[in-house]
C-alpha atoms as a PDB file:
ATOM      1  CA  UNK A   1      23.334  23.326  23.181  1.00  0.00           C
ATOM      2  CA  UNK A   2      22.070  19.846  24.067  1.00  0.00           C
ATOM      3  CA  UNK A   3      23.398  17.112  22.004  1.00  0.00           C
ATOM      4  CA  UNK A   4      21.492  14.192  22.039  1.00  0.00           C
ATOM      5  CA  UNK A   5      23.195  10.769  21.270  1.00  0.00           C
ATOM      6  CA  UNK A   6      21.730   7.287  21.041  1.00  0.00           C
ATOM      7  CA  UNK A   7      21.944   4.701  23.411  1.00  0.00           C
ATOM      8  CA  UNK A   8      24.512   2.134  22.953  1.00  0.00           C
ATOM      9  CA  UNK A   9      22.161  -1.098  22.217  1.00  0.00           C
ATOM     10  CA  UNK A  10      20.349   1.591  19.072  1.00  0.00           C
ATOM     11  CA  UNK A  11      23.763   2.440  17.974  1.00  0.00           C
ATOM     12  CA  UNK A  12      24.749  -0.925  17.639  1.00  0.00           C
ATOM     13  CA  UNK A  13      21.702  -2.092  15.875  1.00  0.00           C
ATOM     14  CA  UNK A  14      22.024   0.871  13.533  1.00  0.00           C
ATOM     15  CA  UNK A  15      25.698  -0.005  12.811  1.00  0.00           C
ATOM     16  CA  UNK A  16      24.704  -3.415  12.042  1.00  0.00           C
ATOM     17  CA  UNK A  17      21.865  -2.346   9.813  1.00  0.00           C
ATOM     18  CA  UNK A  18      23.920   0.220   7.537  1.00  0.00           C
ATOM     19  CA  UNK A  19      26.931  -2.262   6.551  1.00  0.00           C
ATOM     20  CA  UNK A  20      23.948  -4.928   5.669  1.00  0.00           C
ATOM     21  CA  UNK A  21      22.457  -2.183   3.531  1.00  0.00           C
ATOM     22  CA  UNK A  22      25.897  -1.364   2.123  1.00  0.00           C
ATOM     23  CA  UNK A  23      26.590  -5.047   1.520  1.00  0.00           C
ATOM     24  CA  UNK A  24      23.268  -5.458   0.115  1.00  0.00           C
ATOM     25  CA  UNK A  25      23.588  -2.552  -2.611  1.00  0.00           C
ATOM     26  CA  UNK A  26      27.060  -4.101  -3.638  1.00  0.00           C
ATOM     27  CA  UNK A  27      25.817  -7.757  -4.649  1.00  0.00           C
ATOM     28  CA  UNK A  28      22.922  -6.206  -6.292  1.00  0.00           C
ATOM     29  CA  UNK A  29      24.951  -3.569  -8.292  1.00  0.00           C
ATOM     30  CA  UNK A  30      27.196  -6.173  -9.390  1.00  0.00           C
ATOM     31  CA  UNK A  31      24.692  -8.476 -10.695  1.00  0.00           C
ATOM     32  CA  UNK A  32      23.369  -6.243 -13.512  1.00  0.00           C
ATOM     33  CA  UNK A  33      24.977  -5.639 -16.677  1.00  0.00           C
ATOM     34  CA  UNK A  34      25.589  -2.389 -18.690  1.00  0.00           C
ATOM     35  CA  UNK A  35      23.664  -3.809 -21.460  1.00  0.00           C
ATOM     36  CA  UNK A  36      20.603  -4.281 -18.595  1.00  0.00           C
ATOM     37  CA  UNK A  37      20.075  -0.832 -18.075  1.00  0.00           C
ATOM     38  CA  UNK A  38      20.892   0.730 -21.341  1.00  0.00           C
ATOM     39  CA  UNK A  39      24.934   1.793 -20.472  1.00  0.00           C
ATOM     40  CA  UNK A  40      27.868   0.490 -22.794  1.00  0.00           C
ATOM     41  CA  UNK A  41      30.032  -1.925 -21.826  1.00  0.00           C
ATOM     42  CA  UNK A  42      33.295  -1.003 -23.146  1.00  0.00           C
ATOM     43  CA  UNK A  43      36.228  -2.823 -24.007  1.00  0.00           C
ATOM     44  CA  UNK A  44      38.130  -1.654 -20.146  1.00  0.00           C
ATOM     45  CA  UNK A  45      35.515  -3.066 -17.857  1.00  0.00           C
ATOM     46  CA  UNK A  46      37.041  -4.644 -14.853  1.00  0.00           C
ATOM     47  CA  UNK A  47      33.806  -4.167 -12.470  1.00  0.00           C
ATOM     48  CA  UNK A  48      31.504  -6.936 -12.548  1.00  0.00           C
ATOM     49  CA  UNK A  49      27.980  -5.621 -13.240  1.00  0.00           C
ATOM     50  CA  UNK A  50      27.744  -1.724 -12.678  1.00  0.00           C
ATOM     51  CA  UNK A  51      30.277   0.504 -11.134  1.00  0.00           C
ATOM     52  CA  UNK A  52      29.098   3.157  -8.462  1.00  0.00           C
ATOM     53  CA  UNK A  53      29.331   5.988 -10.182  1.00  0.00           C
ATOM     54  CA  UNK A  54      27.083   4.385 -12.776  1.00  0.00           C
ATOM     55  CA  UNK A  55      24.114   3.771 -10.264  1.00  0.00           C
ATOM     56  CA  UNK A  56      24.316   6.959  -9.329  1.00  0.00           C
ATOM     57  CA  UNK A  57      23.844   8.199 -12.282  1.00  0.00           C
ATOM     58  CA  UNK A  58      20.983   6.226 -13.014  1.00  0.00           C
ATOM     59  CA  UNK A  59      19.256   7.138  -9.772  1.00  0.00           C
ATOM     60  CA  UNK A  60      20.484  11.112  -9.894  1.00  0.00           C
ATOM     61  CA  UNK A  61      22.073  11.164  -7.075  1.00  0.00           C
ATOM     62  CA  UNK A  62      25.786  11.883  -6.079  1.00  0.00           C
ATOM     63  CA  UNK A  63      28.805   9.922  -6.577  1.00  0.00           C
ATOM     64  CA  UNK A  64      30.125  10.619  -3.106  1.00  0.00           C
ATOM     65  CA  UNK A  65      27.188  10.247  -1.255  1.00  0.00           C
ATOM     66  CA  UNK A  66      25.851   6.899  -2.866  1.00  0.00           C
ATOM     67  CA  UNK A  67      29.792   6.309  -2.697  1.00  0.00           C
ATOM     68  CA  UNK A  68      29.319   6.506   0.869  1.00  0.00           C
ATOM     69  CA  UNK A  69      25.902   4.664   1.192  1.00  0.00           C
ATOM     70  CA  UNK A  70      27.875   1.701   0.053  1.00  0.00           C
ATOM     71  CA  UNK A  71      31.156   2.100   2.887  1.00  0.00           C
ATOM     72  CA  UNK A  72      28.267   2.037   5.390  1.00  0.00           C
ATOM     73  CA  UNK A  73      28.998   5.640   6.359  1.00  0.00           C
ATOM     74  CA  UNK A  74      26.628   7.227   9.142  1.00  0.00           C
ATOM     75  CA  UNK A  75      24.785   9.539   6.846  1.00  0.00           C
ATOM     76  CA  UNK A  76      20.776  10.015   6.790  1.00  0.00           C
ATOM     77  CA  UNK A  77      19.118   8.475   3.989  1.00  0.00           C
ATOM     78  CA  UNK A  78      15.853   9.795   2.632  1.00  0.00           C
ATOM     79  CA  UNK A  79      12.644   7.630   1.347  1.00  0.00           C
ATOM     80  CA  UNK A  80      13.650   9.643  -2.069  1.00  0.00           C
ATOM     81  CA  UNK A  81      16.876   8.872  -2.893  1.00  0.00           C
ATOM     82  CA  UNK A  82      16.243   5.155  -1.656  1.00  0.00           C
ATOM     83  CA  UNK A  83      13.093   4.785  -4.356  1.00  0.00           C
ATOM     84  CA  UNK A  84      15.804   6.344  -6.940  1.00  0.00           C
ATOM     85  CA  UNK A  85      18.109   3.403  -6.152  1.00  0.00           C
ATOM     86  CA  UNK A  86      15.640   0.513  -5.944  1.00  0.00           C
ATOM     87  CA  UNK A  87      14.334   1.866  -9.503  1.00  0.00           C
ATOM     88  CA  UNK A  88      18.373   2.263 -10.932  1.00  0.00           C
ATOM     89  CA  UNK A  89      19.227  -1.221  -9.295  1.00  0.00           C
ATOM     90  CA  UNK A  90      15.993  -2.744 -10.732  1.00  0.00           C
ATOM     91  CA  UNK A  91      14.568  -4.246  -7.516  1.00  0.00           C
ATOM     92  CA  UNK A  92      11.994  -6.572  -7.536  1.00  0.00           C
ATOM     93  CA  UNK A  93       8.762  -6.142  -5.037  1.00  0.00           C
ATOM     94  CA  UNK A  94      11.261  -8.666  -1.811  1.00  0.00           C
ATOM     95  CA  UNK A  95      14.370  -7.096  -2.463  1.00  0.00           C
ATOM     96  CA  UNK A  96      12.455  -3.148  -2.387  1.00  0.00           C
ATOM     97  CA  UNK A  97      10.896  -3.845   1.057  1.00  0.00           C
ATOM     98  CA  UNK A  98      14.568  -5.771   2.592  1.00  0.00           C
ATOM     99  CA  UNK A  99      16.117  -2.203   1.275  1.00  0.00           C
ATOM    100  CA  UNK A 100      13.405   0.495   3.328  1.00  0.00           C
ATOM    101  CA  UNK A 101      13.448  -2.310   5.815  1.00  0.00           C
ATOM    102  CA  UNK A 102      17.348  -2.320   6.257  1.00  0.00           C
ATOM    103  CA  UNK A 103      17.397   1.574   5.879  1.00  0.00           C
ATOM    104  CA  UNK A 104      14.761   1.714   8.515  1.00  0.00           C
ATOM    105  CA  UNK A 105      12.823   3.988   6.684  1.00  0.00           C
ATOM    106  CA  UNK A 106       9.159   3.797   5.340  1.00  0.00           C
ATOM    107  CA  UNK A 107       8.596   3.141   1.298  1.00  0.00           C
ATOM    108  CA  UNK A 108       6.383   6.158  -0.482  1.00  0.00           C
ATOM    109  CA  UNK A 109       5.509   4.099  -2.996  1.00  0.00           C
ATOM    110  CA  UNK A 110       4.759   0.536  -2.177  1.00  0.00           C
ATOM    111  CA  UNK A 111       3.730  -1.266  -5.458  1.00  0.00           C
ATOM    112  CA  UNK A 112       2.166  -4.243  -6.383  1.00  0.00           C
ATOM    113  CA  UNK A 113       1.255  -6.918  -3.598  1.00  0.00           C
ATOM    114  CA  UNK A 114       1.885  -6.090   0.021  1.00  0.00           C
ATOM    115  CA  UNK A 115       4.226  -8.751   1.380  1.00  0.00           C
ATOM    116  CA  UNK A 116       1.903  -8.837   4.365  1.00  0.00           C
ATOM    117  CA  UNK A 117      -0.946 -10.373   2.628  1.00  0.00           C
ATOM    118  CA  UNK A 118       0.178 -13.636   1.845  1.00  0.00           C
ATOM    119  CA  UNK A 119      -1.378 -16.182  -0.645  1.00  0.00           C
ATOM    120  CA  UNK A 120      -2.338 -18.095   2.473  1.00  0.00           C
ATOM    121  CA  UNK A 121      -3.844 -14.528   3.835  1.00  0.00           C
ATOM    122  CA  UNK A 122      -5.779 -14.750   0.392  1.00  0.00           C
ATOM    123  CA  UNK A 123      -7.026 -17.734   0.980  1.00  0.00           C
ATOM    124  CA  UNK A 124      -8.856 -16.477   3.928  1.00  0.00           C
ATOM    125  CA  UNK A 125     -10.217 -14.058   2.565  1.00  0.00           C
ATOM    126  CA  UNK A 126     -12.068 -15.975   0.056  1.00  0.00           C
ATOM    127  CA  UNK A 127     -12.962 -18.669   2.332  1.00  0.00           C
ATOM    128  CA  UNK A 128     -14.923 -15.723   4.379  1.00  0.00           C
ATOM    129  CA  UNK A 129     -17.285 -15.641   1.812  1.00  0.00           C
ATOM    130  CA  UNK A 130     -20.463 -13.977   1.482  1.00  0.00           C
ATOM    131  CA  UNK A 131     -18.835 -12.129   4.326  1.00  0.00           C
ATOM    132  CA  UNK A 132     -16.934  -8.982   3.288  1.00  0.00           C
ATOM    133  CA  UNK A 133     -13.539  -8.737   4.077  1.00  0.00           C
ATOM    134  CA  UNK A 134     -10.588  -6.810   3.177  1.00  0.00           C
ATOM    135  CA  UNK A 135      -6.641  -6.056   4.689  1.00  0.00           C
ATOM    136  CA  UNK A 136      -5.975  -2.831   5.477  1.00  0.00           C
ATOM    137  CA  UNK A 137      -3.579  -0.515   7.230  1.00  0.00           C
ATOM    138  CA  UNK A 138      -3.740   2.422   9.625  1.00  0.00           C
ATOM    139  CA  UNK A 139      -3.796   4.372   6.769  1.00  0.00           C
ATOM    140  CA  UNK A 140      -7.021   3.430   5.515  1.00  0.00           C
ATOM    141  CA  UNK A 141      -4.991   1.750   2.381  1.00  0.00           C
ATOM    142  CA  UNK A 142      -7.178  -1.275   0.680  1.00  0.00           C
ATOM    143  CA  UNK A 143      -4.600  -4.124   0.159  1.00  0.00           C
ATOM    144  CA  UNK A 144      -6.260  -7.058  -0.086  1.00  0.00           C
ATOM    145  CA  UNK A 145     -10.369  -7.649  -0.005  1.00  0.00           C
ATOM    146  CA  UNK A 146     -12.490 -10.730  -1.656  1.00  0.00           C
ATOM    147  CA  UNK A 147     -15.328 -10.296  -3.777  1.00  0.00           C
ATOM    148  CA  UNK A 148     -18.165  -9.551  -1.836  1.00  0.00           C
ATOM    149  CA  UNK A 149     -16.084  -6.647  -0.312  1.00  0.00           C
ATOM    150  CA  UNK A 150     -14.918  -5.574  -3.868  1.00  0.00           C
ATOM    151  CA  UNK A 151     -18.847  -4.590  -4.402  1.00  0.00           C
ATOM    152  CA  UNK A 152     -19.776  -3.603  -1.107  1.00  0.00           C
ATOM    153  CA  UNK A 153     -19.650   0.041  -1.688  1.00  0.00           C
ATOM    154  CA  UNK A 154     -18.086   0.106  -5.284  1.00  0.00           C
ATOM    155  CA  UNK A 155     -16.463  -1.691  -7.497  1.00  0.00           C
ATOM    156  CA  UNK A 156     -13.120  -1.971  -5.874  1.00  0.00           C
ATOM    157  CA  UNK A 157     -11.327  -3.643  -9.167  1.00  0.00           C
ATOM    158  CA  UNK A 158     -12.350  -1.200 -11.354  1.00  0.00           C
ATOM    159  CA  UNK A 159     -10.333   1.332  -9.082  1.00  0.00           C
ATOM    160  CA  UNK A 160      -6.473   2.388  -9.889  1.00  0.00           C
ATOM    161  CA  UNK A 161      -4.776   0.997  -6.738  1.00  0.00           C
ATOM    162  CA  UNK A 162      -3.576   4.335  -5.479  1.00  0.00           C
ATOM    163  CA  UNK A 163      -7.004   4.743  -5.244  1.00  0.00           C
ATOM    164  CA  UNK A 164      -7.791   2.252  -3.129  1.00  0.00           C
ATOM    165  CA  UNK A 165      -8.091   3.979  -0.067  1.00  0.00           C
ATOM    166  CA  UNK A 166     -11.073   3.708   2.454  1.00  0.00           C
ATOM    167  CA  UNK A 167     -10.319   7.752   3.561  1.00  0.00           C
ATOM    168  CA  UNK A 168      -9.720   8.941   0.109  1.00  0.00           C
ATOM    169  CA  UNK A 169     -12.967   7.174  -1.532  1.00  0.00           C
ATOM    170  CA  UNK A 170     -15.149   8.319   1.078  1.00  0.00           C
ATOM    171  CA  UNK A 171     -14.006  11.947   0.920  1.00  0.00           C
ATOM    172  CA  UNK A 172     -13.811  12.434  -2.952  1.00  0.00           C
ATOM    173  CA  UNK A 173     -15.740   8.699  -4.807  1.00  0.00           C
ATOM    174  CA  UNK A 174     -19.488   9.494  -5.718  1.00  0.00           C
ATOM    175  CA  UNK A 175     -20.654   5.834  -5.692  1.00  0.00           C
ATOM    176  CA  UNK A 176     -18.618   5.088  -2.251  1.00  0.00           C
ATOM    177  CA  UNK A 177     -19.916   8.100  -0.915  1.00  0.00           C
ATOM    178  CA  UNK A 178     -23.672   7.313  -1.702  1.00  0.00           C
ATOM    179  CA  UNK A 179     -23.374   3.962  -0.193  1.00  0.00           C
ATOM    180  CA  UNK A 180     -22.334   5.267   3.447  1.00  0.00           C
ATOM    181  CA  UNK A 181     -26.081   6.710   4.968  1.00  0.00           C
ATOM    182  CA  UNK A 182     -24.853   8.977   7.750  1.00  0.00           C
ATOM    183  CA  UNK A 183     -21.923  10.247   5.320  1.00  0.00           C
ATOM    184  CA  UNK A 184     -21.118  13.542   7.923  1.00  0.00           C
ATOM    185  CA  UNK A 185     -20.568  11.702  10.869  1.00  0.00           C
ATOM    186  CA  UNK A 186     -18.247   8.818   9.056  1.00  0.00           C
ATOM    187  CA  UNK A 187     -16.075  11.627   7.545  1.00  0.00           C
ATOM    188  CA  UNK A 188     -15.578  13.436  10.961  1.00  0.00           C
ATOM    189  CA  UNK A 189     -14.911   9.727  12.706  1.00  0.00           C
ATOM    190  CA  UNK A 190     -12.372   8.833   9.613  1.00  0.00           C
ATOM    191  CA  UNK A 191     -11.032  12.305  10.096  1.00  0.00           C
ATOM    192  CA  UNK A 192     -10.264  11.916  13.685  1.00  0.00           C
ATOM    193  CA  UNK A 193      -9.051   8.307  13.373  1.00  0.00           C
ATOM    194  CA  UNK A 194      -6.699   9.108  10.578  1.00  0.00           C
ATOM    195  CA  UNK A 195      -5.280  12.174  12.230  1.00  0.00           C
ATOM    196  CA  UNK A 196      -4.913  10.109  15.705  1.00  0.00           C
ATOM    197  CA  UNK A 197      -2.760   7.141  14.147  1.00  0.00           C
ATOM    198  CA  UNK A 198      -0.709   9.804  12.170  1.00  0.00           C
ATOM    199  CA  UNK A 199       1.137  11.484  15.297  1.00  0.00           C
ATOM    200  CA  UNK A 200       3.021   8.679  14.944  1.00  0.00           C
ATOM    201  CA  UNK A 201       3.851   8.545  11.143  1.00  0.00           C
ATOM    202  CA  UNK A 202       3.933  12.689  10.977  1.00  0.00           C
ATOM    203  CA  UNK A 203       7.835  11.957   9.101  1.00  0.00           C
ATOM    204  CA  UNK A 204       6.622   9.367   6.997  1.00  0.00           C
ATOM    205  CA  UNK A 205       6.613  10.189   3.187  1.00  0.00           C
ATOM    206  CA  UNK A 206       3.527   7.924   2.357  1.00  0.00           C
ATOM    207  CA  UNK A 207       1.760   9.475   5.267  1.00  0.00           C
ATOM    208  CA  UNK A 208       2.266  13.184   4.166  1.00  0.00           C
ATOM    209  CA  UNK A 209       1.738  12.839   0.866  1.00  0.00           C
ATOM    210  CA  UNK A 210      -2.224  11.247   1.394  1.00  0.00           C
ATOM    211  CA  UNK A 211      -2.330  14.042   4.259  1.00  0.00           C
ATOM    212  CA  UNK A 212      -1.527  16.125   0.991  1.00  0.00           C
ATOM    213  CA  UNK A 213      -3.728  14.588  -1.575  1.00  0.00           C
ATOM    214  CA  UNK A 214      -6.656  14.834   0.265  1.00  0.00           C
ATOM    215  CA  UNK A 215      -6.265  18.761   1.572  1.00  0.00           C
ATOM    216  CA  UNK A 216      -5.453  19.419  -1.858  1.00  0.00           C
ATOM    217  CA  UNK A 217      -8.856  17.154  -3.617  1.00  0.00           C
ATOM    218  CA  UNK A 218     -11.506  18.255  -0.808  1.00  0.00           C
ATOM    219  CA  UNK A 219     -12.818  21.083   0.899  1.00  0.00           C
ATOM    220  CA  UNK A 220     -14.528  18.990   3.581  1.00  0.00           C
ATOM    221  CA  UNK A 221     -11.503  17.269   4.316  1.00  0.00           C
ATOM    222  CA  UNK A 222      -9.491  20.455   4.777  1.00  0.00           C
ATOM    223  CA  UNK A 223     -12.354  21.849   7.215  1.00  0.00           C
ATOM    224  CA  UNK A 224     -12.408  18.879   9.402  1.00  0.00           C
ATOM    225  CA  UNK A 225      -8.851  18.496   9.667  1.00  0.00           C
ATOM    226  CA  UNK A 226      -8.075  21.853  10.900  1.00  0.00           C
ATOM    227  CA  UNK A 227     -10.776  21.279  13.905  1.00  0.00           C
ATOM    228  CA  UNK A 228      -8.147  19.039  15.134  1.00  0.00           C
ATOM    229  CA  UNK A 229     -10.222  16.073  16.607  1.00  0.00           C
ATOM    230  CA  UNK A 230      -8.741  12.763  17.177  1.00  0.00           C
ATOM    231  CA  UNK A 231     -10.642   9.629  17.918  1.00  0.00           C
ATOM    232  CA  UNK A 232      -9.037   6.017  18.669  1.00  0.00           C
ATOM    233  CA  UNK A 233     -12.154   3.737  19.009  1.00  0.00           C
ATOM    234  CA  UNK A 234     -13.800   2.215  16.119  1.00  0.00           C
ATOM    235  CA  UNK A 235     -17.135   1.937  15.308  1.00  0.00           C
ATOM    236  CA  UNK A 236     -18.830  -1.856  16.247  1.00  0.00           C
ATOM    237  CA  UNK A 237     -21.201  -1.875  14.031  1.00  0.00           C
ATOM    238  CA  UNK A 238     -21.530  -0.348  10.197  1.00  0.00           C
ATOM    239  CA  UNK A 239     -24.464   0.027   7.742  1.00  0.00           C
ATOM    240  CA  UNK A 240     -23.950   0.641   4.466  1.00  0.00           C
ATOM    241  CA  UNK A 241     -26.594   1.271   1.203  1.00  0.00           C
ATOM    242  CA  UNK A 242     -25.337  -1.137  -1.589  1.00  0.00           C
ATOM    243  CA  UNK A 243     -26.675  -0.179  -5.109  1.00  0.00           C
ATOM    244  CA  UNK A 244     -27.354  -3.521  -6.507  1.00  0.00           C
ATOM    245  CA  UNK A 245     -28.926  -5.384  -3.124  1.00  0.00           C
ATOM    246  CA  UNK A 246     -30.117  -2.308  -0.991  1.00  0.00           C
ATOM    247  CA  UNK A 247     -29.324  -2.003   3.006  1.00  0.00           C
ATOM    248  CA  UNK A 248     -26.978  -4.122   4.457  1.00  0.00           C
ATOM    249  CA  UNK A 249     -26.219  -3.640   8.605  1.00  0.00           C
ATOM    250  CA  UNK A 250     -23.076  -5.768   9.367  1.00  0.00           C
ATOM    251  CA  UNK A 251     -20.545  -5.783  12.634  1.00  0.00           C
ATOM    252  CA  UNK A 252     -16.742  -4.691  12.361  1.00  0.00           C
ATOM    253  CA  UNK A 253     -14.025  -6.857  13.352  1.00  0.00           C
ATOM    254  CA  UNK A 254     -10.662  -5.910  13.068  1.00  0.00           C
ATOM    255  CA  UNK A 255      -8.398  -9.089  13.012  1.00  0.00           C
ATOM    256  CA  UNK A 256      -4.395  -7.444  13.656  1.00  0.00           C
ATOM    257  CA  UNK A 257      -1.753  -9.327  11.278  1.00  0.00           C
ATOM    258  CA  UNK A 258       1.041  -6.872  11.629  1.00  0.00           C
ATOM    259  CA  UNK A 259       0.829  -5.337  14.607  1.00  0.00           C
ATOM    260  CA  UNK A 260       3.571  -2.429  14.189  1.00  0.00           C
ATOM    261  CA  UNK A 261       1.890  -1.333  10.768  1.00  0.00           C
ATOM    262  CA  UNK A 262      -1.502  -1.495  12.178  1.00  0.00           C
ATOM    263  CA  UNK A 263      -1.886  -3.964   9.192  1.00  0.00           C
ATOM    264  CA  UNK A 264      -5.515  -6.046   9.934  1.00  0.00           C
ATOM    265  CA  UNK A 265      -7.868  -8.236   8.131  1.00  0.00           C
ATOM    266  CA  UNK A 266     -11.679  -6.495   8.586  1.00  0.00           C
ATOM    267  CA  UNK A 267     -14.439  -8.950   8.510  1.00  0.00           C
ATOM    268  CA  UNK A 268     -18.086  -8.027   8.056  1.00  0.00           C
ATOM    269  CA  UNK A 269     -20.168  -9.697   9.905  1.00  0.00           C
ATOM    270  CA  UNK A 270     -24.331  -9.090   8.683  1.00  0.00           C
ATOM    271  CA  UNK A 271     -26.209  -8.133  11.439  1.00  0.00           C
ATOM    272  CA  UNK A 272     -29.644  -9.809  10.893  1.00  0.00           C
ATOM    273  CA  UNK A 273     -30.957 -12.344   8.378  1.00  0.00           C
ATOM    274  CA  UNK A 274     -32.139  -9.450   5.898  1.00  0.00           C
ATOM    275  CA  UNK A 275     -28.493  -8.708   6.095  1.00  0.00           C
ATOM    276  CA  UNK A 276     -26.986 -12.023   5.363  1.00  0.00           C
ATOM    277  CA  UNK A 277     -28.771 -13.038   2.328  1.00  0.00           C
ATOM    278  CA  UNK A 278     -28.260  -9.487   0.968  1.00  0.00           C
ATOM    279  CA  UNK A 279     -24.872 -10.724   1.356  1.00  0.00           C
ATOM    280  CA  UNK A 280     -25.038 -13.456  -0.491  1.00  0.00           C
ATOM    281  CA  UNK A 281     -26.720 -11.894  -3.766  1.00  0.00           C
ATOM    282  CA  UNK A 282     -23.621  -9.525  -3.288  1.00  0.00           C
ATOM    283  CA  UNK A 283     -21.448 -12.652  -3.695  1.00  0.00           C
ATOM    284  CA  UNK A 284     -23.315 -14.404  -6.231  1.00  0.00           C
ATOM    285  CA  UNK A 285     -23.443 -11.193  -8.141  1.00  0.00           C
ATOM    286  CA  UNK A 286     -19.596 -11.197  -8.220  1.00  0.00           C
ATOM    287  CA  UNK A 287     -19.155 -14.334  -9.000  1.00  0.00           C
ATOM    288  CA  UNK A 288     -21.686 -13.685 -12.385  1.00  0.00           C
ATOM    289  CA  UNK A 289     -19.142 -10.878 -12.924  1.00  0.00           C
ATOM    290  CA  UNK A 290     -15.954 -12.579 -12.528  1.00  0.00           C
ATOM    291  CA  UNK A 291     -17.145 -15.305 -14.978  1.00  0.00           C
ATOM    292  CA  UNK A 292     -18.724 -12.953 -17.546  1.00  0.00           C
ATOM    293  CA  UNK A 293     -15.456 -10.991 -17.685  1.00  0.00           C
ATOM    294  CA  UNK A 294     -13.289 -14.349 -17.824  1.00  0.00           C
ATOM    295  CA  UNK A 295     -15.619 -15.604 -20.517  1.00  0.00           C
ATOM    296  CA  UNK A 296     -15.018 -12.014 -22.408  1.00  0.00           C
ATOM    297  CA  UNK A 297     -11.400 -12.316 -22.424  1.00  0.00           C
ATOM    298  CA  UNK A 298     -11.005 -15.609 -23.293  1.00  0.00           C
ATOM    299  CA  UNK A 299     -13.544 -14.671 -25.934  1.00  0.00           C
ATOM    300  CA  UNK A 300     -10.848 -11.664 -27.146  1.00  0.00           C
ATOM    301  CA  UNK A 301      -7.870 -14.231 -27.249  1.00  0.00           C
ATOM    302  CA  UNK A 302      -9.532 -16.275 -29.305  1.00  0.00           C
ATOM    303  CA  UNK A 303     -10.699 -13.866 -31.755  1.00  0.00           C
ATOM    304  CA  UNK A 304      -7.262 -12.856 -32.063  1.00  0.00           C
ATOM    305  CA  UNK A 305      -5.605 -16.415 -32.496  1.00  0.00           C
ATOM    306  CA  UNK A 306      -7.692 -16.836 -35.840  1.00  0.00           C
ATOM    307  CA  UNK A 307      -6.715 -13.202 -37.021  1.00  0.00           C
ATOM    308  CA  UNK A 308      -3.222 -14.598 -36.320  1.00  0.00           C
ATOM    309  CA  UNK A 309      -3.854 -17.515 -38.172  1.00  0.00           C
END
C-alpha cells in the first residue's frame, strides 16, 4: 500500500489554516447568548456565550468531533457539517465565506450577495448601459447583471435566485429558451463547456448538486451529458430573439475578476446599429419598469399608513 503524504510547505499551510478555523469558531461561539438561539441560561453558567456541546447540538453534529474541530485536530471536514455550524453560530454572509475559506472547502449554498461583486463592481455594471452585462461563474451561476441584461432573455428579477442560472434556464425556462434561435446547438456547447470546467470541481457539493438538478429536471440534458463532449472555447459572437424588441446580434466578452473561481463580468456588445438601438428600447423599457414598480410600492405604503392612521 502506497501512502501518500503532503509536502511540507501544504502541511504547514494546512496547520496554520485549522487552528485559525478553531480560533475562529471559539470567539464566535462565545459571542452569542443562550437567550440568542432559544437555549436557557441557567443560574451555573460559567461559559461566556455558548458552550460546545451546545453548538453541536444546534448544528446536529457530535460533541467530540465539533469538540475536536475547535482543538484544531487534523480531521476532514465536510461542506455539510460546516453549513450546520455557520447556521447554529448564526453567521452573517463575511464571516460564512472566512469559515469555507479557512476550511478550504467550497460553500453549497452561497446566499445572498457574492462577495465578489462589489458595490463598485455594481457600479459598472450600470454604467455599461444599454449594453447587457452580467457576473457570472464557471458554473453558469447569474450573480450580478444590470437592467438591460435582466430583460435580455427573461425577466431575470422575477426569477428565485437559485434559479438564476444561465445552464439551468436554458435547459428547463420556456421564455429563456424561446429567446436563444439555434437552441440545439447552444445546449450541446453549454453542455460541453459545463462538463469541461467541472473535472475540476467533480468533489464540490455546489457542483454536484446542479450536475444533479439538471439530470434529474431534463431529458435533453441527461442525453447530452452522457455523450461526454467537452468544449473550452466560447462562442464570439451571440444572437438572441428578445420578446419585447425582436433580434438582437451582440459580441461576447468575458472580463475575468476572480480568476480561480472563473468569476467574470460578460459584456454584450450589439453587433450592428439595428442591434444597438434595440438595445436601448431594452433599457428604456426597464427603466419604465423599475419606476412603475417603485411608484406601485410606494403607492402600497401609503395606502397602508392611512389604514394605520
Amino acid at each position: 500500500m502506497t501512502v501518500t503524504t503532503l509536502p511540507a510547505p501544504a502541511r504547514d499551510a494546512a496547520r496554520v489554516r485549522r487552528h485559525e478555523l478553531a480560533a475562529f469558531l471559539r470567539s464566535r461561539r462565545e459571542r452569542i447568548t443562550p437567550e440568542r438561539v432559544g437555549l436557557p441560561r441557567g443560574p451555573r453558567r460559567r461559559t461566556p456565550g455558548l458552550r460546545r456541546e451546545e453548538v453541536a447540538q444546534l448544528a446536529a453534529v457530535g460533541v467530540t468531533w465539533y469538540t475536536w474541530l475547535e482543538q484544531a485536530r487534523d480531521i476532514h471536514v465536510s461542506a455539510q457539517v460546516l453549513d450546520a455550524v455557520a447556521r447554529a453560530l448564526l453567521f452573517d454572509a463575511s464571516e460564512r465565506a472566512h469559515l469555507f475559506a479557512l476550511a478550504d472547502a467550497v460553500d453549497p449554498a452561497p446566499g445572498g450577495e457574492c462577495a465578489v461583486v462589489s458595490p463598485e463592481l455594481r457600479q459598472v455594471l450600470a454604467q455599461l448601459e444599454p449594453f447587457p452585462a452580467c457576473v457570472q461563474n464557471r458554473r453558469y451561476d447569474i450573480l450580478a447583471y444590470n437592467r438591460t441584461y435582466g430583460r435580455l432573455l427573461t425577466d431575470l428579477d422575477a426569477l428565485e435566485p437559485q434559479d438564476r442560472n444561465c445552464l439551468w434556464l436554458t435547459f428547463t425556462h420556456p421564455e429563456w429558451r424561446a429567446a436563444v434561435p439555434d437552441l440545439e446547438k447552444t445546449l450541446g456547447q453549454m453542455t460541453a463547456r459545463f462538463r469541461a470546467a467541472m473535472a475540476e470541481h467533480v468533489a464540490e457539493p455546489a457542483w454536484k448538486a446542479l450536475l444533479k438538478r439538471l439530470q434529474r429536471a431534463s431529458p435533453e440534458f441527461r442525453e447530452l451529458w452522457d455523450r461526454h463532449e467537452v468544449l473550452c472555447a466560447r462562442a464570439k459572437t451571440k444572437t438572441f430573439e428578445n420578446p419585447e424588441v425582436g433580434l438582437v446580434r451582440v459580441a461576447n466578452t468575458p472580463l475575468y475578476v476572480g480568476a480561480r473561481e472563473g468569476i467574470r463580468v460578460t459584456v454584450y456588445s450589439p453587433q450592428d446599429e439595428t442591434s444597438r438601438e434595440r438595445l436601448e428600447r431594452l433599457r428604456e423599457l426597464a427603466v419604465a419598469a423599475e419606476e412603475a414598480k417603485a411608484a406601485a410600492e410606494a403607492g402600497a405604503a401609503e395606502g397602508a399608513e392611512a389604514v394605520a392612521s
